[in-house]
PDB file of N, CA and C in Angstrom:
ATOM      1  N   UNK A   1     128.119 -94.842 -92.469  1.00  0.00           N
ATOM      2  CA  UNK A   1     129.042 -93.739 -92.552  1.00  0.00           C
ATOM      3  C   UNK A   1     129.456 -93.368 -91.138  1.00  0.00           C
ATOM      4  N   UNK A   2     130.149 -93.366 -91.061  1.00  0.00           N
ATOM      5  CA  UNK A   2     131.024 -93.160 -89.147  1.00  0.00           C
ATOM      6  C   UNK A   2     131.105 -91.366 -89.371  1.00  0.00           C
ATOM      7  N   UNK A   3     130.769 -91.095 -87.947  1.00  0.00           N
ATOM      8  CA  UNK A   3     131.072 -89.751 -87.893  1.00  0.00           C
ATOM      9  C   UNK A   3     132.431 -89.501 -86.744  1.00  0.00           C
ATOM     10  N   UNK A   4     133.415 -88.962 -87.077  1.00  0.00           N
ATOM     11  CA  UNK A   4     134.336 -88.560 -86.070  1.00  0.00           C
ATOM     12  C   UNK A   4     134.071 -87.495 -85.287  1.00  0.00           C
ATOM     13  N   UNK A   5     134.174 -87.229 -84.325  1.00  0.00           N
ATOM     14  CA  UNK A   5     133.570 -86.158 -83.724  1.00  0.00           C
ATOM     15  C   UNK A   5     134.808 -85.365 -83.018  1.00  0.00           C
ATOM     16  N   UNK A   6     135.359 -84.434 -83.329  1.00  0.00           N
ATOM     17  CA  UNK A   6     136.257 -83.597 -82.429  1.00  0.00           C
ATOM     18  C   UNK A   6     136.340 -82.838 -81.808  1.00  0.00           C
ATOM     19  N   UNK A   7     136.258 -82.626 -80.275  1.00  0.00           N
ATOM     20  CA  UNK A   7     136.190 -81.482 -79.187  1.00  0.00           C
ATOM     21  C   UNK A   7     134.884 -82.060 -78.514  1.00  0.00           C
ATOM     22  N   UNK A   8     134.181 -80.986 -77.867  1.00  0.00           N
ATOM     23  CA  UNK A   8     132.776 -81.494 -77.770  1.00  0.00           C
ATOM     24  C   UNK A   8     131.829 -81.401 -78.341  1.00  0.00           C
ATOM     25  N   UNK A   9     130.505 -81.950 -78.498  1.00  0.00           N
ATOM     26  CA  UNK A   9     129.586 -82.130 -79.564  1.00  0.00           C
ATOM     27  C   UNK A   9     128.715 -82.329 -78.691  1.00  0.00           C
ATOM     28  N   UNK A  10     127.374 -81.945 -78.498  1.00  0.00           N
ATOM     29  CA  UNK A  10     126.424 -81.950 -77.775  1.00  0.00           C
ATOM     30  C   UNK A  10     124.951 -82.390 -79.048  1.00  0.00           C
ATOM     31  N   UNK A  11     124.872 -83.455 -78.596  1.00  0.00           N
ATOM     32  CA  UNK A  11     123.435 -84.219 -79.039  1.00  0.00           C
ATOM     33  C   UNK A  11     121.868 -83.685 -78.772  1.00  0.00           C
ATOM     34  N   UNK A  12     121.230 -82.929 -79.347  1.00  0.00           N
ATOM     35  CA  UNK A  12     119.607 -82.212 -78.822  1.00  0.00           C
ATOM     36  C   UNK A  12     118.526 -82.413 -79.349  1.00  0.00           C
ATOM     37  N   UNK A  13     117.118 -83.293 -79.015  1.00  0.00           N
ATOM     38  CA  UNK A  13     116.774 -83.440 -80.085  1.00  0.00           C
ATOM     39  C   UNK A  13     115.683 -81.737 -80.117  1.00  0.00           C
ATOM     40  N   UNK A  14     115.106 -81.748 -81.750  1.00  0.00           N
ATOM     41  CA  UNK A  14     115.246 -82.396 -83.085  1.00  0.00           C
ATOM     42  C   UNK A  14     116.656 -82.605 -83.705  1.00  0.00           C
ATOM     43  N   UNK A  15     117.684 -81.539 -83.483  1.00  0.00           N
ATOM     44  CA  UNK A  15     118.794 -81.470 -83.978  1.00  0.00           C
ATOM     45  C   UNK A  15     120.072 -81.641 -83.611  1.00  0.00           C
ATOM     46  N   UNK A  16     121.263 -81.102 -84.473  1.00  0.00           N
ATOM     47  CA  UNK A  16     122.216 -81.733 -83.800  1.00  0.00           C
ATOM     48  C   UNK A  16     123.015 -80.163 -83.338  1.00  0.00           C
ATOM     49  N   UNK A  17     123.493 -79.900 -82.177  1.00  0.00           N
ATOM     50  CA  UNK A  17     124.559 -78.737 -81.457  1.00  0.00           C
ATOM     51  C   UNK A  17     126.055 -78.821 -81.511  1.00  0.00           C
ATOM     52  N   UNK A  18     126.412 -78.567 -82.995  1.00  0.00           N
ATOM     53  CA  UNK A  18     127.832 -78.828 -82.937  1.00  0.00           C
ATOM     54  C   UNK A  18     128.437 -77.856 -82.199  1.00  0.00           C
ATOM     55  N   UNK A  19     129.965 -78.482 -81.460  1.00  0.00           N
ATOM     56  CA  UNK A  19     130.912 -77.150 -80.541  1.00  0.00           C
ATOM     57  C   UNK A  19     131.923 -77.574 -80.602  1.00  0.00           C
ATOM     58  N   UNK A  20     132.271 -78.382 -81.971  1.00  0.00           N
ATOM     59  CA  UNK A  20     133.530 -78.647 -82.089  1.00  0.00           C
ATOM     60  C   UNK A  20     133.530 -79.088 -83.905  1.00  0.00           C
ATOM     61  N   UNK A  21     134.098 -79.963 -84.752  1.00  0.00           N
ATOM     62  CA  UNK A  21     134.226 -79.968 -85.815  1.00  0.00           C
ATOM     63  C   UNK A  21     133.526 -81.779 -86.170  1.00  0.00           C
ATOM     64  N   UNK A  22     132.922 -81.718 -87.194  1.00  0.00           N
ATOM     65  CA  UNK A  22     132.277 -83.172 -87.245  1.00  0.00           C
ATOM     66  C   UNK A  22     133.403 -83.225 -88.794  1.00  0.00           C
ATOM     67  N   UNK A  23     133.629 -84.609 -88.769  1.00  0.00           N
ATOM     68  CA  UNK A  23     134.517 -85.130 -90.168  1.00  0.00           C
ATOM     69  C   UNK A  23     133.795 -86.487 -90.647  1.00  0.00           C
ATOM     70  N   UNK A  24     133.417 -86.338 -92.146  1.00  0.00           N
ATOM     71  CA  UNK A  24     132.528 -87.301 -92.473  1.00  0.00           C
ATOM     72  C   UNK A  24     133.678 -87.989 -93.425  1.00  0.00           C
ATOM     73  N   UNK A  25     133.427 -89.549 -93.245  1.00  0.00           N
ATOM     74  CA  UNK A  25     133.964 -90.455 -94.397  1.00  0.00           C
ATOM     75  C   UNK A  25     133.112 -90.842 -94.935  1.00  0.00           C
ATOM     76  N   UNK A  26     132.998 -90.353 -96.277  1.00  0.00           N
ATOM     77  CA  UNK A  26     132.181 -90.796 -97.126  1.00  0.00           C
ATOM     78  C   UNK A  26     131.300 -89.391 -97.585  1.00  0.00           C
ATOM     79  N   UNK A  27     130.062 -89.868 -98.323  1.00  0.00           N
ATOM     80  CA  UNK A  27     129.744 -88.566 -98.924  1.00  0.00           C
ATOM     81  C   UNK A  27     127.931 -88.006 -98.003  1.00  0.00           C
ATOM     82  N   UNK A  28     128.187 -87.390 -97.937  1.00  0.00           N
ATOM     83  CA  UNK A  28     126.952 -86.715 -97.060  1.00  0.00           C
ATOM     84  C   UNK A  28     125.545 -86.222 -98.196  1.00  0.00           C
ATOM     85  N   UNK A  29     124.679 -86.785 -97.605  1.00  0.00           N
ATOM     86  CA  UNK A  29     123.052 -86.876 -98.468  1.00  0.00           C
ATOM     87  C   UNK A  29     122.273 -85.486 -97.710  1.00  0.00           C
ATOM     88  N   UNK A  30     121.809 -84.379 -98.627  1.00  0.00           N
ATOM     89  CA  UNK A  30     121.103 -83.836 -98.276  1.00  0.00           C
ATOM     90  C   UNK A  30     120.168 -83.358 -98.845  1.00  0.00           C
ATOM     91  N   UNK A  31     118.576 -83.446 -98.476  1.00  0.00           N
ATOM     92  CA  UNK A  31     117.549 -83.424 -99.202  1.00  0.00           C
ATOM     93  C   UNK A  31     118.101 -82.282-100.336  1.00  0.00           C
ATOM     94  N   UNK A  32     116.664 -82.349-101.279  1.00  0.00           N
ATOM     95  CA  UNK A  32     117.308 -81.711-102.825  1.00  0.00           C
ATOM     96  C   UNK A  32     116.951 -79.673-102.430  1.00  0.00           C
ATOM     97  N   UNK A  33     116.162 -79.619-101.486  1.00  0.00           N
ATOM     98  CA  UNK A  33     116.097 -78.171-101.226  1.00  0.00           C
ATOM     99  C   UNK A  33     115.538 -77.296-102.202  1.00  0.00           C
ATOM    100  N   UNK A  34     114.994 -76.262-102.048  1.00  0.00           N
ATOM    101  CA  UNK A  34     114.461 -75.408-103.392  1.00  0.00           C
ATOM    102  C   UNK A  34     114.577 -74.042-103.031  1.00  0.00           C
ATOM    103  N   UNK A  35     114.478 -72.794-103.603  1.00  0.00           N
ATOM    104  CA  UNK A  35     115.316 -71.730-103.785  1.00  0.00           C
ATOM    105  C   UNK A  35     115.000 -71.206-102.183  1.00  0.00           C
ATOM    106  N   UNK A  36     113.286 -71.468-101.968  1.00  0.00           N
ATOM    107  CA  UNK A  36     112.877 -70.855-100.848  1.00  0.00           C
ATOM    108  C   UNK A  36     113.517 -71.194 -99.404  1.00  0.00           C
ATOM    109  N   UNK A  37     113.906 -73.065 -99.515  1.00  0.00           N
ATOM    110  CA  UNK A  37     113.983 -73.363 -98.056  1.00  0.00           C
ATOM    111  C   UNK A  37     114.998 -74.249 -99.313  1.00  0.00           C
ATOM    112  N   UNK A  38     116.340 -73.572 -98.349  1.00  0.00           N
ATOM    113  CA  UNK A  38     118.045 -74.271 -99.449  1.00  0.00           C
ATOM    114  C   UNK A  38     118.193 -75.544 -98.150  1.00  0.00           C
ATOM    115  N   UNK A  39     119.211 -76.421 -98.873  1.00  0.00           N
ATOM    116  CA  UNK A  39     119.132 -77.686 -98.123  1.00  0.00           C
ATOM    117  C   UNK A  39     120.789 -77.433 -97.361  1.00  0.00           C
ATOM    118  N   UNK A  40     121.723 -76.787 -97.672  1.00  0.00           N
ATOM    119  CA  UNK A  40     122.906 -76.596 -97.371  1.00  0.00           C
ATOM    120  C   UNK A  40     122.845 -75.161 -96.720  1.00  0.00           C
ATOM    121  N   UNK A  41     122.336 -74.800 -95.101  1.00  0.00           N
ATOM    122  CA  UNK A  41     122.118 -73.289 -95.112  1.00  0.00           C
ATOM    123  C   UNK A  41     122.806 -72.994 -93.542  1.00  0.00           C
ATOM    124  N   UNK A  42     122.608 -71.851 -93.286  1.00  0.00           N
ATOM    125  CA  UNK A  42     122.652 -71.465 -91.507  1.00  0.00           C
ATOM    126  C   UNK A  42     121.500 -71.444 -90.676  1.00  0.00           C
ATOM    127  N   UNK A  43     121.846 -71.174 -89.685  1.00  0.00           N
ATOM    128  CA  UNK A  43     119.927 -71.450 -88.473  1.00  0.00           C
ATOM    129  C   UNK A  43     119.908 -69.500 -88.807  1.00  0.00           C
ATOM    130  N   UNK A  44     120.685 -68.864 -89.412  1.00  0.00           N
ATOM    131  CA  UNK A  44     120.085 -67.642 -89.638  1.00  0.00           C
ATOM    132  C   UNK A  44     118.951 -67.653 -90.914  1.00  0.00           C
ATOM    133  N   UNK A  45     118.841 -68.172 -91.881  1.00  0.00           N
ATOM    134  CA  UNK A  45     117.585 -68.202 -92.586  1.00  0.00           C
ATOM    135  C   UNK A  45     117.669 -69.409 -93.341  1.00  0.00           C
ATOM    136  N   UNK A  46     116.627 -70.511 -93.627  1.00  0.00           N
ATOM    137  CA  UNK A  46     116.627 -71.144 -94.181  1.00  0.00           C
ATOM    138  C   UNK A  46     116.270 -70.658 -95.916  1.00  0.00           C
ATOM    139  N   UNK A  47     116.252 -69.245 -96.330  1.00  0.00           N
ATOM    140  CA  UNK A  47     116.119 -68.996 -97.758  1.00  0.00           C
ATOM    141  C   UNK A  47     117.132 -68.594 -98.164  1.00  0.00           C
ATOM    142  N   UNK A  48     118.553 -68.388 -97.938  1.00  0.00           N
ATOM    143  CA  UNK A  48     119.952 -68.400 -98.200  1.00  0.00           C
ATOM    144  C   UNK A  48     120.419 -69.938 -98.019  1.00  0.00           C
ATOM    145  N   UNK A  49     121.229 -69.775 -99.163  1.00  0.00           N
ATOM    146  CA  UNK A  49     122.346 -71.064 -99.207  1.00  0.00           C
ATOM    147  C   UNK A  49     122.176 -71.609-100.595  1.00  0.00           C
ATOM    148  N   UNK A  50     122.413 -73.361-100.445  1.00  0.00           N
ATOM    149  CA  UNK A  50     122.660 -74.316-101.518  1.00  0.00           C
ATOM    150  C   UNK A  50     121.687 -75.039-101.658  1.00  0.00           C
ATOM    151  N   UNK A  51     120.980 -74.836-102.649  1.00  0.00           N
ATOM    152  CA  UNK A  51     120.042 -76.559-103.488  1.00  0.00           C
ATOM    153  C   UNK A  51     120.557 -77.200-103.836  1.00  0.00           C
ATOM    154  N   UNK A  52     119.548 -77.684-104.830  1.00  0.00           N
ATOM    155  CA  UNK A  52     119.493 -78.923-105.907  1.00  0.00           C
ATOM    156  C   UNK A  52     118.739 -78.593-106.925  1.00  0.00           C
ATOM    157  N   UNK A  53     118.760 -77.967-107.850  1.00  0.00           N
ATOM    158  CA  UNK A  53     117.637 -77.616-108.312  1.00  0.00           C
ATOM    159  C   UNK A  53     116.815 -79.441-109.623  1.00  0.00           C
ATOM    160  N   UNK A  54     117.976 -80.040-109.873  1.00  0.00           N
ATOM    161  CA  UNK A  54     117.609 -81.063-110.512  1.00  0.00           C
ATOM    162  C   UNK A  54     118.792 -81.790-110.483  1.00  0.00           C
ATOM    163  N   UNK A  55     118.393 -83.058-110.259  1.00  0.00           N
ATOM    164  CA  UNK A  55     119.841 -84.390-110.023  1.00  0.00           C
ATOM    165  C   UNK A  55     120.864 -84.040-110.473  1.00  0.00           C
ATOM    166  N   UNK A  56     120.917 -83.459-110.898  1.00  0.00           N
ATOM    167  CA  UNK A  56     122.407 -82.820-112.076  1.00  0.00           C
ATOM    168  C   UNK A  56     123.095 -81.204-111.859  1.00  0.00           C
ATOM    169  N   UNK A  57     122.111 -80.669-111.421  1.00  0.00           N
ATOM    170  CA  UNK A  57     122.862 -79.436-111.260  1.00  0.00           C
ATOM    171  C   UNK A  57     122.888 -78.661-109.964  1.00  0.00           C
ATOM    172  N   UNK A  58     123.424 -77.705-109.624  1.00  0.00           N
ATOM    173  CA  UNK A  58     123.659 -76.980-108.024  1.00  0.00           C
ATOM    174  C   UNK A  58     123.078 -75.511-108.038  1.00  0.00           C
ATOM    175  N   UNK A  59     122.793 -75.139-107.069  1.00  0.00           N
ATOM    176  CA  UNK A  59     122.463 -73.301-107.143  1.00  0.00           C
ATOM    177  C   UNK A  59     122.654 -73.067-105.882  1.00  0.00           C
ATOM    178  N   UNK A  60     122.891 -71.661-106.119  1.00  0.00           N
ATOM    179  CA  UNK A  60     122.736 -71.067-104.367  1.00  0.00           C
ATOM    180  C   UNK A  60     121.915 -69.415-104.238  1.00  0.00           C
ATOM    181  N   UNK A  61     121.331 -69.425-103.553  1.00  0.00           N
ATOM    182  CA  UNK A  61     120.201 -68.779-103.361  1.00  0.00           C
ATOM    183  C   UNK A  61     120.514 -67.704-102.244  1.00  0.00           C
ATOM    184  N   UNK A  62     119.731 -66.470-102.189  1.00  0.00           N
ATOM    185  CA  UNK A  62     119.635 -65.737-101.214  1.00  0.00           C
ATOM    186  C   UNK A  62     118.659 -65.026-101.239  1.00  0.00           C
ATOM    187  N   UNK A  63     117.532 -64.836-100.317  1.00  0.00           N
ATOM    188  CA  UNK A  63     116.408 -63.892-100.107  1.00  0.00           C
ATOM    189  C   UNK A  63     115.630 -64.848-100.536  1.00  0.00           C
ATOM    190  N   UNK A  64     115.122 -66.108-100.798  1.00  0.00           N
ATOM    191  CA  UNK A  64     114.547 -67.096-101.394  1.00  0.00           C
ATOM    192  C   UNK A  64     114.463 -66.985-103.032  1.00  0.00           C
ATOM    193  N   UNK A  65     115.508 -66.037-103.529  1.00  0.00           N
ATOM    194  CA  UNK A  65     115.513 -66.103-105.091  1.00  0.00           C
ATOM    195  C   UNK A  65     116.988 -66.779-105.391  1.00  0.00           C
ATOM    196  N   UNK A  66     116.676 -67.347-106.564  1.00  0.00           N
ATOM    197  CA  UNK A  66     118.000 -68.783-107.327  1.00  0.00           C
ATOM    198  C   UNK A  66     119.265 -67.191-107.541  1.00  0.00           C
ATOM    199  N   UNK A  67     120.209 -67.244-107.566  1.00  0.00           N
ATOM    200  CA  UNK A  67     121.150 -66.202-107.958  1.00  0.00           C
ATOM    201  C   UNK A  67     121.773 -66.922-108.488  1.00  0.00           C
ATOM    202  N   UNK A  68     122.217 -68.005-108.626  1.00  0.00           N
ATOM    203  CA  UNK A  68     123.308 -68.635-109.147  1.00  0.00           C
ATOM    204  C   UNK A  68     122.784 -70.479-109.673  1.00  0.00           C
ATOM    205  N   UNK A  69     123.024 -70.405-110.910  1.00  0.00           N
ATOM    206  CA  UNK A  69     123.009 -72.037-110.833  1.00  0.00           C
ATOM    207  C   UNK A  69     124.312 -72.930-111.751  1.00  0.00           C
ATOM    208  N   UNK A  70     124.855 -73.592-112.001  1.00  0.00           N
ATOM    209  CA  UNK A  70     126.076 -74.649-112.933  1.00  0.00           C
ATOM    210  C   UNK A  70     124.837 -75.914-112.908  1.00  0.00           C
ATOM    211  N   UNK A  71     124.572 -76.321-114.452  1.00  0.00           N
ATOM    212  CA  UNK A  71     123.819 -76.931-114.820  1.00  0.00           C
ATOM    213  C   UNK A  71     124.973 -78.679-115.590  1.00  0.00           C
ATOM    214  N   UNK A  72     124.120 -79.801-115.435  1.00  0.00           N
ATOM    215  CA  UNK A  72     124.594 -80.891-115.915  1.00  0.00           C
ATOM    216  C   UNK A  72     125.637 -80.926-116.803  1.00  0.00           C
ATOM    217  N   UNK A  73     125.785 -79.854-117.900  1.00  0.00           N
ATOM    218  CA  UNK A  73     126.844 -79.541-118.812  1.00  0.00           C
ATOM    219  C   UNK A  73     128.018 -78.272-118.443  1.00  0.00           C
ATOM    220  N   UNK A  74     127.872 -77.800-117.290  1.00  0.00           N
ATOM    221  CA  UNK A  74     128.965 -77.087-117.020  1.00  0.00           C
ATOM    222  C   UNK A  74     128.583 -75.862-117.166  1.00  0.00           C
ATOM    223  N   UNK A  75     127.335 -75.602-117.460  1.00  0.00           N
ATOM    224  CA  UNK A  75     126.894 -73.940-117.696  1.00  0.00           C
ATOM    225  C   UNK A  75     126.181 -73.046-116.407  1.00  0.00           C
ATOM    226  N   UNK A  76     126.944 -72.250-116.512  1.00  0.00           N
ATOM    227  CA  UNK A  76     126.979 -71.251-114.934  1.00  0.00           C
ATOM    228  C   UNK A  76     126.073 -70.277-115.623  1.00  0.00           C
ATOM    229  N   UNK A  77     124.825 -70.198-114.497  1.00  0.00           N
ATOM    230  CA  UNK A  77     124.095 -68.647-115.091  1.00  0.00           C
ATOM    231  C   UNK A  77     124.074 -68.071-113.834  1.00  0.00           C
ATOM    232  N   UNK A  78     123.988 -66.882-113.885  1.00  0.00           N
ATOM    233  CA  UNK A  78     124.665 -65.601-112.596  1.00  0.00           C
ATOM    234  C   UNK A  78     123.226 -65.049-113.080  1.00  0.00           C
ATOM    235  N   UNK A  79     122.058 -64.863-112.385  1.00  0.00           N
ATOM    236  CA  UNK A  79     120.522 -64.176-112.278  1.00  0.00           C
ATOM    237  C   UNK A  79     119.795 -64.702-113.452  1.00  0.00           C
ATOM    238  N   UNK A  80     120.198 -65.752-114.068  1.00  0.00           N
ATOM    239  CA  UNK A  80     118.989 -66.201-115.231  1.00  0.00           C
ATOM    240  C   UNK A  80     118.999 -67.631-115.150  1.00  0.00           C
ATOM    241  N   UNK A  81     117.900 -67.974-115.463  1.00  0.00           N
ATOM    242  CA  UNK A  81     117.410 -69.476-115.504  1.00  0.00           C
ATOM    243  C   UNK A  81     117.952 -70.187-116.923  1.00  0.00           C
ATOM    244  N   UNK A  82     118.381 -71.614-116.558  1.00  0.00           N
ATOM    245  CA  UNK A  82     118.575 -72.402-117.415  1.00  0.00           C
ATOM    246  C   UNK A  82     118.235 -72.271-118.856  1.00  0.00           C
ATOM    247  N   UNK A  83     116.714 -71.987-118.852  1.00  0.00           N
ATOM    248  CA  UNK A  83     116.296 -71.668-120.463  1.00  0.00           C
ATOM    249  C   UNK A  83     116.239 -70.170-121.206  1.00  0.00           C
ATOM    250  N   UNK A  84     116.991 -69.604-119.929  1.00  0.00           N
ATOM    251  CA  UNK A  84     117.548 -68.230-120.823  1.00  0.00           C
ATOM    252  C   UNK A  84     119.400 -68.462-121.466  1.00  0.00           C
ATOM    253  N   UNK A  85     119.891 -70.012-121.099  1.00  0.00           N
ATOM    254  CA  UNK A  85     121.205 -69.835-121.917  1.00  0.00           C
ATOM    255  C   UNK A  85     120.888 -70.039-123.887  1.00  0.00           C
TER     256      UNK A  85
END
């Protein structure tokens, strides 16, 4: 997967210091994440943002609790878990 890199971009390890815009071709892999530590987040808390909660469906989280999930069939629950639809 090639990364384009636009403006400047500064390389650090462990991580990466973006200061300009990264453009991916192709599709970007990110571990599956869980409500506490989300895999799609900011360096302000890793318990806000986006999971995985299972191969099939998405959630996004804040305070390390699920608030939101759209499950394999298209079903959105707003503060309740899957087996409360």
């Amino acid at each position: 997967m090639p990364i384009i890199l636009d403006g400047t971009t500064g390389i650090t390890t462990p991580g990466i210091t973006n200061t300009g815009t990264f453009v991916f071709q192709g599709p970007v892999q990110v571990p599956a994440g869980s409500a506490a530590t989300a895999s799609i987040t900011t360096a302000a808390g890793a318990n806000t943002g986006i999971f995985f909660p299972s191969s099939s469906s998405v959630a996004i989280t804040t305070a390390g609790t699920q608030r939101f999930v759209v499950d394999s069939a298209g079903n959105a629950g707003l503060g309740v878990t899957p087996s409360a639809w």
